[in-house]
Protein backbone atom coordinates (compact mmCIF):
# COMPACT_ATOMS: atom_id res chain seq x y z
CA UNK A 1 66.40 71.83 313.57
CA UNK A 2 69.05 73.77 316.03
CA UNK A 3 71.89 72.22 313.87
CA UNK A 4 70.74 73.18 310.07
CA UNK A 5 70.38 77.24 311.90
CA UNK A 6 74.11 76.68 312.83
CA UNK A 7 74.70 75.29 309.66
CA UNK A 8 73.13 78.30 307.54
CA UNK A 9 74.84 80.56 310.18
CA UNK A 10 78.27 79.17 309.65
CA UNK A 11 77.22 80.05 305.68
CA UNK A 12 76.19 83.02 306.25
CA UNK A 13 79.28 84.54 308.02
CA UNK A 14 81.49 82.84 305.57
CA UNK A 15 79.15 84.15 302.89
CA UNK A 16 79.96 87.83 304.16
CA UNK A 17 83.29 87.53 304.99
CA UNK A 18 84.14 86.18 301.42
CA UNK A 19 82.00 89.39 300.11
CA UNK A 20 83.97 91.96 302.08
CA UNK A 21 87.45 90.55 301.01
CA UNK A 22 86.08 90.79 296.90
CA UNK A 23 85.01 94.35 298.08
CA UNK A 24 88.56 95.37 299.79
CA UNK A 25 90.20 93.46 296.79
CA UNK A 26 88.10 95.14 294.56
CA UNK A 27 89.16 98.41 295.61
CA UNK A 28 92.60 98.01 295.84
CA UNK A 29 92.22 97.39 292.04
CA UNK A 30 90.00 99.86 290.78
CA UNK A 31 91.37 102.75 292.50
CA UNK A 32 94.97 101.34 292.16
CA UNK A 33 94.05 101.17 288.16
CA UNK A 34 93.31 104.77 288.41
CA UNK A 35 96.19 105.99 290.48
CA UNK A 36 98.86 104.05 288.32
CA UNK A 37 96.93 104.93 285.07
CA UNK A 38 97.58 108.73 286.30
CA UNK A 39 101.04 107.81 287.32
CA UNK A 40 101.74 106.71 283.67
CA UNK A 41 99.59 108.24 281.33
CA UNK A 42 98.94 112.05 280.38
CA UNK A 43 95.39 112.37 278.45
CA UNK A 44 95.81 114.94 275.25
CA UNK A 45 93.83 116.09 272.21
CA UNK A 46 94.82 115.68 268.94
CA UNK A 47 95.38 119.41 267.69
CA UNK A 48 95.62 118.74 263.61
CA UNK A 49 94.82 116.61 260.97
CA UNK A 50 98.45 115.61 260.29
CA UNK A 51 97.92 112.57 261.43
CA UNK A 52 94.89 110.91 259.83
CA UNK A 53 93.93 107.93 258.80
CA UNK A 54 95.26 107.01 262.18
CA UNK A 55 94.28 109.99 264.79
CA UNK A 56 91.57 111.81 263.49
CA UNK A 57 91.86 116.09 264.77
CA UNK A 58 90.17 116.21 267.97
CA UNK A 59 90.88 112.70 268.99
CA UNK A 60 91.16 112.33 272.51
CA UNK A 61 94.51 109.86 273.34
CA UNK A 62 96.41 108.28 275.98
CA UNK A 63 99.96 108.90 275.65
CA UNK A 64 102.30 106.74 278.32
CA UNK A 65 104.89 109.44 280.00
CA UNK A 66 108.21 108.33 278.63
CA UNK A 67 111.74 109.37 278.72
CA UNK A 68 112.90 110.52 274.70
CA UNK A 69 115.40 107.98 275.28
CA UNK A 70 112.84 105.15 275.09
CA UNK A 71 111.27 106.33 271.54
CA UNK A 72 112.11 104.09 268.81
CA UNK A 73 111.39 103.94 264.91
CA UNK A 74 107.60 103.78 263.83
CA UNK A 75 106.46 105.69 267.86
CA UNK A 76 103.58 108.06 267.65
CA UNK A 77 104.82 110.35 270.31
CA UNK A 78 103.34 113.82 271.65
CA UNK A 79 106.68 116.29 271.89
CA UNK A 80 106.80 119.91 272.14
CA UNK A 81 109.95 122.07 270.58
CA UNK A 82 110.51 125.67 270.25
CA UNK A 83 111.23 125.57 266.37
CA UNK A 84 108.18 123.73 266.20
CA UNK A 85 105.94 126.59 268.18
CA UNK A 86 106.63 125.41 271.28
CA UNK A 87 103.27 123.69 271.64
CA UNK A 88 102.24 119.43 272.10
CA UNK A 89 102.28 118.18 268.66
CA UNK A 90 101.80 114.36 267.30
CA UNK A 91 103.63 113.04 265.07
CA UNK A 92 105.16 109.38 264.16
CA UNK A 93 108.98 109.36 264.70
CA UNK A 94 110.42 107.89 261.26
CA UNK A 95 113.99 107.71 261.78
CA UNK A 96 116.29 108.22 264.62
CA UNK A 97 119.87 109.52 265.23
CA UNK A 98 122.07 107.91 262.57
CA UNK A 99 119.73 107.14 260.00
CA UNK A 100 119.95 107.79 256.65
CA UNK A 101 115.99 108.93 255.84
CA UNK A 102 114.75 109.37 252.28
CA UNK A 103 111.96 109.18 249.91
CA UNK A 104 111.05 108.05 247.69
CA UNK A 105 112.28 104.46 246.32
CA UNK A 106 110.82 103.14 242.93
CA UNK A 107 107.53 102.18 244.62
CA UNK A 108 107.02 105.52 246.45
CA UNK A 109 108.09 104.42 249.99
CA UNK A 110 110.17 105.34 252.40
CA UNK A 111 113.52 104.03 253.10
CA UNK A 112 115.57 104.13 256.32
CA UNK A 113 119.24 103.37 255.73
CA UNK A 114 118.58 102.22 252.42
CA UNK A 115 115.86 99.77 253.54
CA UNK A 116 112.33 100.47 252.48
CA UNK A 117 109.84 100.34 254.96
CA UNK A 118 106.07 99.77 254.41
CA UNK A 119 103.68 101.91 255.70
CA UNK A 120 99.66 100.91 255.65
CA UNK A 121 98.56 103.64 258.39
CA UNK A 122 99.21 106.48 255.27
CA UNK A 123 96.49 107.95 253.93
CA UNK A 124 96.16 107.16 249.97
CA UNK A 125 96.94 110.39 247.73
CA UNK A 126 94.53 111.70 244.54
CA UNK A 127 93.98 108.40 242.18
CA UNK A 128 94.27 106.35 245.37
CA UNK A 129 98.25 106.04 245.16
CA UNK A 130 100.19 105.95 248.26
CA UNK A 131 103.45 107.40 248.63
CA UNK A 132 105.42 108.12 251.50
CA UNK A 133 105.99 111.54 250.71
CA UNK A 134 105.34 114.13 247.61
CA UNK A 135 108.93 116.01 248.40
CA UNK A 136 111.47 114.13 247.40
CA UNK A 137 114.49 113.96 250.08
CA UNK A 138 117.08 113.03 251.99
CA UNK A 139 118.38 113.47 255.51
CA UNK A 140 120.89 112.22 257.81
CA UNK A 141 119.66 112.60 261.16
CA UNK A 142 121.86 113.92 263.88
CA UNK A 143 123.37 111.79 266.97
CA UNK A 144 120.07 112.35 270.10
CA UNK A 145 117.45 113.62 267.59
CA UNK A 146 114.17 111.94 265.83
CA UNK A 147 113.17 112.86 262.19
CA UNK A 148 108.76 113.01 262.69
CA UNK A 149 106.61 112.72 259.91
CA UNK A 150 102.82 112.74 259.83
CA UNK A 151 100.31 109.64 258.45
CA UNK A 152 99.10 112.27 255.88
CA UNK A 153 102.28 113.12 254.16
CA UNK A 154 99.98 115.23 252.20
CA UNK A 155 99.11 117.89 254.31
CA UNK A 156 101.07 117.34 257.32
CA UNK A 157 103.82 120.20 258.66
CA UNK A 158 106.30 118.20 259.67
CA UNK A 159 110.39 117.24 259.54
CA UNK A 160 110.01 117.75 255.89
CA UNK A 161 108.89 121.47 256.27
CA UNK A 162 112.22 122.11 258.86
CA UNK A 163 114.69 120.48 256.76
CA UNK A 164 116.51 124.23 256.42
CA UNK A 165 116.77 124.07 260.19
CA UNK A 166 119.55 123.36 262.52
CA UNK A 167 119.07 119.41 262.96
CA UNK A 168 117.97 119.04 259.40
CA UNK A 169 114.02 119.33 260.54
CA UNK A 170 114.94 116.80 263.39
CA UNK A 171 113.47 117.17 267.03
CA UNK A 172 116.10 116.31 270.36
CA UNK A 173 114.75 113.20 271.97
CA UNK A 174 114.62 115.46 274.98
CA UNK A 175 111.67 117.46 273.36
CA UNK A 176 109.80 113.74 273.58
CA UNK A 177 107.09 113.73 276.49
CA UNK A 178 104.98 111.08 275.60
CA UNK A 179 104.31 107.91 273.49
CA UNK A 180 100.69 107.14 272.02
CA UNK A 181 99.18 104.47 272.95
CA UNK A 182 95.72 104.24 272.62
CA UNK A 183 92.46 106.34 271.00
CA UNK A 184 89.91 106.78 273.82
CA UNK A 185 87.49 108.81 271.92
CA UNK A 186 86.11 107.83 269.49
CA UNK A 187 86.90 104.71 271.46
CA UNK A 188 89.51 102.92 268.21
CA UNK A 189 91.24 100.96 271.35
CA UNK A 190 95.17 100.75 271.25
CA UNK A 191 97.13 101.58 268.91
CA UNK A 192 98.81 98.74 267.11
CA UNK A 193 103.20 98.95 266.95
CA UNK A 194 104.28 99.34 263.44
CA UNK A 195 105.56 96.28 262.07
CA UNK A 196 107.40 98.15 259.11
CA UNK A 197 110.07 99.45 261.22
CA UNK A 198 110.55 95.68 263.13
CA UNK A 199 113.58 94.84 260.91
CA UNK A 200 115.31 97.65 261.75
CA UNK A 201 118.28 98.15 264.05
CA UNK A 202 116.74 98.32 267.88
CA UNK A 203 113.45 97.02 266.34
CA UNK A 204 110.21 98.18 267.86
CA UNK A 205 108.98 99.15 271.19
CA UNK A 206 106.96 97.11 273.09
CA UNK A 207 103.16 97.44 274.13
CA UNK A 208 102.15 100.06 276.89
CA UNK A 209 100.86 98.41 280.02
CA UNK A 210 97.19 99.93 278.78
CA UNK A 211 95.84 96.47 278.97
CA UNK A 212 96.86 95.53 282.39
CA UNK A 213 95.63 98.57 283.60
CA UNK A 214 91.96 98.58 281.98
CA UNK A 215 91.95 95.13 283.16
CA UNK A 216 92.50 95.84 287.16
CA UNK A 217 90.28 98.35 287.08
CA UNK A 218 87.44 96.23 285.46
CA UNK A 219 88.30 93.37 287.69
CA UNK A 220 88.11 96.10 290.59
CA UNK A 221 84.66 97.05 289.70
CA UNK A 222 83.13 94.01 289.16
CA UNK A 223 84.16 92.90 292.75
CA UNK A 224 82.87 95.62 294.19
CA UNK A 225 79.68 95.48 292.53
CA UNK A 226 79.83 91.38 293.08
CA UNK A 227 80.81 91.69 296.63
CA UNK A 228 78.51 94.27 297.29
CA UNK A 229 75.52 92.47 295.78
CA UNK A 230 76.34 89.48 298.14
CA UNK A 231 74.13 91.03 300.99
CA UNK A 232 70.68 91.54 299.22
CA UNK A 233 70.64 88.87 297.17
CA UNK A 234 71.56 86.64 300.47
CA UNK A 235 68.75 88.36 302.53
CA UNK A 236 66.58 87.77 299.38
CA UNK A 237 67.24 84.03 299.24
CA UNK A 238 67.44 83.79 302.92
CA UNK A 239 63.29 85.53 303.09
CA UNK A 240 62.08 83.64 300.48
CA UNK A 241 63.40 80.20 302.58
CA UNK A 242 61.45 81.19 305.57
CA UNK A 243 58.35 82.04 303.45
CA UNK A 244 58.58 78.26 302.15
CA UNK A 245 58.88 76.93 305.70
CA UNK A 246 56.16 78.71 306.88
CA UNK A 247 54.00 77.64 304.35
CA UNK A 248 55.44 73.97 304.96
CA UNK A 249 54.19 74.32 308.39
């Protein structure tokens, strides 16, 4: 009898022991999650419509602090530049320094040094056609500077509208603060790379590190919860053992 108390004992401290550690692990990784996700990302509101289907106005995001240097074609990046008001604005970068950008080609899409590039985030025009732009032009965009267009080329205020300007409606790279990368209200989850833009020179960018983050910090909380649970549910077990025995007896 002496030897199965020792036993249980030797359980029990392990039992504890093990539930601490998921508890200290646990919030390592939740709070960690949190610090880094504060380190990295800069929450913002989506000020205009300019960018439906794909950020509604209002929509709450999570833009990934970047360097303008890091933006490439088909980015949805949150940039602020005096010609522009001087105030955070979205919009998707369409072409970078170098390119050739025009519209429209025979099938109403955009082209970036002569290559078309397809677009499904647009929003369709009247009698459900969609065309990259209803202004026809054509732009050469300057060494260091991004040519931004919004997903409704309908009513967005973009590079189209600046064209006049020094830069040819083109933003410096410098005016970049942030790159989109996910819709937290309403919650539409990350937002997907643009595949049109993936046979272009530099390709893509790659994925923000919004997964591995979520992901620590719901790992974090489930230990804690887990590893906090450990103690009732073991004095539980452990009271409904002795009730047994002392009906055994």
């Amino acid at each position: 009898m002496s030897g199965n108390i020792r036993t249980q004992g030797g359980h029990g401290r392990l039992g504890s022991a093990l539930s601490g550690l998921a508890v200290a692990v646990g919030c390592v990784l939740f709070l960690g999650g949190f610090v880094w996700g504060a380190l990295l990302y800069q929450p913002y509101s989506v000020p205009t419509d300019s960018m439906t289907p794909t950020l509604g106005v209002g929509s709450k995001i999570l833009a990934q602090r970047v360097d303008g240097d890091e933006v490439r074609r088909g980015d949805v990046v949150v940039f602020a530049d005096p010609l522009w008001g001087n105030s955070p604005m979205v919009k998707r970068v369409a072409a970078v320094g170098g390119d050739t950008v025009a519209c429209c080609d025979r099938e109403g899409r955009l082209t970036v040094g002569g290559t078309p590039v397809h677009e499904p985030y647009l929003r369709p025009g009247p009698g459900g056609r969609t065309v990259a732009s209803g202004q026809e032009f054509s732009v050469t965009v300057p060494e260091g500077n991004l040519f931004l267009l919004g997903d409704d080329r309908h009513t967005s205020l973009d590079s189209r509208t600046h064209i006049e300007d020094t830069g040819q409606g083109s933003v410096p790279r410098s005016s970049v603060v942030a790159r989109v990368d996910a819709v937290v209200w309403p919650a539409e989850g990350l937002l997907d790379r643009p595949t049109g833009f993936a046979g272009l020179p530099g390709g893509i960018s790659e994925p923000g590190p919004v997964r591995p983050l979520l992901t620590a910090i719901a790992v974090g909380a489930f230990l804690v919860l887990a590893g906090g649970a450990y103690g009732p549910v073991a004095r539980f077990f452990a009271g409904r053992a002795r009730e047994r025995e002392k009906v055994g007896t």
